[in-house]
Protein backbone atom coordinates (compact mmCIF):
# COMPACT_ATOMS: atom_id res chain seq x y z
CA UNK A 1 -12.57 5.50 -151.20
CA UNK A 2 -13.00 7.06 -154.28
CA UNK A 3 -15.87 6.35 -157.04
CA UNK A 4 -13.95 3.99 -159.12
CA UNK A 5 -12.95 1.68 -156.23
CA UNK A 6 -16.80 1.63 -155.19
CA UNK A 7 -17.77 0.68 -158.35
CA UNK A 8 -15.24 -2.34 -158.71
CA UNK A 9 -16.39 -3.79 -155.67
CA UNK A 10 -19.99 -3.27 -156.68
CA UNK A 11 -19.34 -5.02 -159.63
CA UNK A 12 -17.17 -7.80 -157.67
CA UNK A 13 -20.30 -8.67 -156.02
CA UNK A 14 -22.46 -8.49 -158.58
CA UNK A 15 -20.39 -10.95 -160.31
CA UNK A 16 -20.45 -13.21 -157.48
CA UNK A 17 -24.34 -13.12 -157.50
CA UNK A 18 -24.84 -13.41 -161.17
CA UNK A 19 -22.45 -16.42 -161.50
CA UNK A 20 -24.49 -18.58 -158.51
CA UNK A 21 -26.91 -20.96 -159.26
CA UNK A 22 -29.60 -18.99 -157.15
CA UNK A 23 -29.59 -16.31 -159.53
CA UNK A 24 -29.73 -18.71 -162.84
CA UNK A 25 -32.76 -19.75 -161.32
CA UNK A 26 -34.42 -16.89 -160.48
CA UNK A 27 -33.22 -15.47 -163.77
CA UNK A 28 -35.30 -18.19 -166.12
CA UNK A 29 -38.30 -16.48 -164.47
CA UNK A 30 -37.39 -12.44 -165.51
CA UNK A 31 -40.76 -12.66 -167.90
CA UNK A 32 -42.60 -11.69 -164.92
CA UNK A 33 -39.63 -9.62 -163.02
CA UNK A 34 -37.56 -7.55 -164.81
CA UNK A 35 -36.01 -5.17 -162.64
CA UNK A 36 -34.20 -2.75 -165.51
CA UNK A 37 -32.19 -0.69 -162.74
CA UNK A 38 -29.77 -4.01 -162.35
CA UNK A 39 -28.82 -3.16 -165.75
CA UNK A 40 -27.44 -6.62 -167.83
CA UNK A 41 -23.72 -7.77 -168.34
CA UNK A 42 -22.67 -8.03 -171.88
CA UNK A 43 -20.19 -11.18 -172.55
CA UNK A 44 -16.55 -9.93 -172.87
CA UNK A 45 -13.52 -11.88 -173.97
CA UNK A 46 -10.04 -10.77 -173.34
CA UNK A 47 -7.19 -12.18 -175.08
CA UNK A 48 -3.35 -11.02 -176.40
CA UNK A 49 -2.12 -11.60 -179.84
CA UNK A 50 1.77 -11.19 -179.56
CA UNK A 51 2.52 -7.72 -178.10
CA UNK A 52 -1.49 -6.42 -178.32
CA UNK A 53 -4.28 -6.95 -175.42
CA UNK A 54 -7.96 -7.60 -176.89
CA UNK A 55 -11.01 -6.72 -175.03
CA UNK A 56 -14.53 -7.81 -177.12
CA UNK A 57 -17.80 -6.90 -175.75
CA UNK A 58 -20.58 -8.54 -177.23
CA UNK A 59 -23.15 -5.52 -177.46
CA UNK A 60 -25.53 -5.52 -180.35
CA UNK A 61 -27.95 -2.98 -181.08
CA UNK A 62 -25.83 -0.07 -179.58
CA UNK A 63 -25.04 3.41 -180.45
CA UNK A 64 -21.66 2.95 -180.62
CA UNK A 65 -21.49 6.77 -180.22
CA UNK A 66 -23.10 6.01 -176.84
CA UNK A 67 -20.94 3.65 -175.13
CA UNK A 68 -18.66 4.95 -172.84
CA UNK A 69 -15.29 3.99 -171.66
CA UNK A 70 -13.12 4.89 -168.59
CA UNK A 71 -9.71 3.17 -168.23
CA UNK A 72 -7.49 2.89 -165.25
CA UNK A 73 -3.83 1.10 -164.45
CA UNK A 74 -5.61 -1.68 -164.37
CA UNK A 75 -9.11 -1.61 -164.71
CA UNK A 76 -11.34 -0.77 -168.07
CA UNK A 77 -15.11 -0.11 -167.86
CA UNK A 78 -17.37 0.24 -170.61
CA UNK A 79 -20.79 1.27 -169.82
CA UNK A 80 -23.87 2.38 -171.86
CA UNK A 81 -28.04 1.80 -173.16
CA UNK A 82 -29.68 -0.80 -175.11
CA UNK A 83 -32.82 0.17 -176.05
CA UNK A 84 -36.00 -1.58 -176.04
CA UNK A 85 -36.90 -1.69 -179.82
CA UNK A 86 -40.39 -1.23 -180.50
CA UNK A 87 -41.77 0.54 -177.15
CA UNK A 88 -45.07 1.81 -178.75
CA UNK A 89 -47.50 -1.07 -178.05
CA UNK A 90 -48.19 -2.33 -174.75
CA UNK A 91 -46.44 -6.20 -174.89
CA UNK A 92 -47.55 -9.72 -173.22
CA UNK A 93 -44.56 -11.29 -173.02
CA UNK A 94 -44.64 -15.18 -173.39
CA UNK A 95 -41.03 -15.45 -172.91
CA UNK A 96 -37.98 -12.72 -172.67
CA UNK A 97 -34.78 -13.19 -172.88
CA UNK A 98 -33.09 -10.18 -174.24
CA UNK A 99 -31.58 -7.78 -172.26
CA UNK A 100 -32.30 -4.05 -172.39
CA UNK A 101 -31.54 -1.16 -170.21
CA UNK A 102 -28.19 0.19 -168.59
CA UNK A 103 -24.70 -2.15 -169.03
CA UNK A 104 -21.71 -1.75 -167.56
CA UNK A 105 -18.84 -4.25 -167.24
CA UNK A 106 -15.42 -3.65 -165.89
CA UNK A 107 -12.62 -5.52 -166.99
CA UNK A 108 -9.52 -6.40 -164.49
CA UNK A 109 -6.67 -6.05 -167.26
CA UNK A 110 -4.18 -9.28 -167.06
CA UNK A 111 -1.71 -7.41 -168.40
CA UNK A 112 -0.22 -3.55 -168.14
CA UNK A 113 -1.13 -1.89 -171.41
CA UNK A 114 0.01 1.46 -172.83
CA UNK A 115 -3.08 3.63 -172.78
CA UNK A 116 -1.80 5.86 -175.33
CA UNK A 117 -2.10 2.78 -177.90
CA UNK A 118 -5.38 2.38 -177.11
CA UNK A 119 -7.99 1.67 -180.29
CA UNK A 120 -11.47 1.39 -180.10
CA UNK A 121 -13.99 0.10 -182.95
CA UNK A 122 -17.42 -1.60 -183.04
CA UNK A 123 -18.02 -3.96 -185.94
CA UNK A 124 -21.27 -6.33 -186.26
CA UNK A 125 -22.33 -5.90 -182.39
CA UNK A 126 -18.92 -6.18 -181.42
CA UNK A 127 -17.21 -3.22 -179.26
CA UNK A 128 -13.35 -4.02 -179.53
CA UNK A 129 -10.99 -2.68 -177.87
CA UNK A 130 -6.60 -3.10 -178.44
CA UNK A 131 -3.94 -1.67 -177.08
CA UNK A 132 -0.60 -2.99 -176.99
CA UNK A 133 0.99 -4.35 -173.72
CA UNK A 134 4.04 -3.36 -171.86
């Protein structure tokens, strides 16, 4: 099995997890566990406009020069950092909710695309990528 296919299933049950109620609840108490090797999910939306697939990643407060991207037939993962602004003072956190640390989301494509096509841009916090469909 190669690394890809490890990492979609990874992901598959990851996804599973994160959308059950257990993990909602434990997740309203991360100001006392935050375990940063889970990494975070960004939000993602995928849509078409006529002949052109849209993938948007909601990902503020990234180097854009640091998020990477590996496409497949049918797969497209984008993975990178969000750093912790302002590390230099030890914190007592009342309440967190912001993610920081490792992402990485992969996106089952709904449609084939043409990879060639593919454009990539980030805009406000916003990593979008088109390409058009086939």
């Amino acid at each position: 099995m190669d690394k890809f296919r490890k990492k979609m299933i990874k992901y598959n049950v990851d996804s599973i997890i994160h959308e059950s109620e257990q993990y909602h609840y434990f997740n309203s108490h991360k100001t006392f566990i935050c375990d940063e090797s889970l990494g975070w999910r960004p939000r993602v939306d995928v849509y078409e406009i006529r002949d052109e697939l849209y993938i948007v990643a909601d990902i503020p407060y990234v180097d854009p020069e640091t998020i990477e991207t590996e496409m497949n037939d049918d797969h497209i993962m984008i993975k990178g950092v969000r750093e912790q602004a302002g590390c230099d003072r030890k914190r007592h956190y009342y309440k967190m909710e912001i993610d920081f640390g490792p992402f990485e989301r992969v996106i089952n494509l709904p449609v084939k695309i043409d990879i060639n096509s593919i454009k990539q841009c980030y805009r406000k916090g916003f990593y979008i990528i088109s390409a058009k469909k086939i």
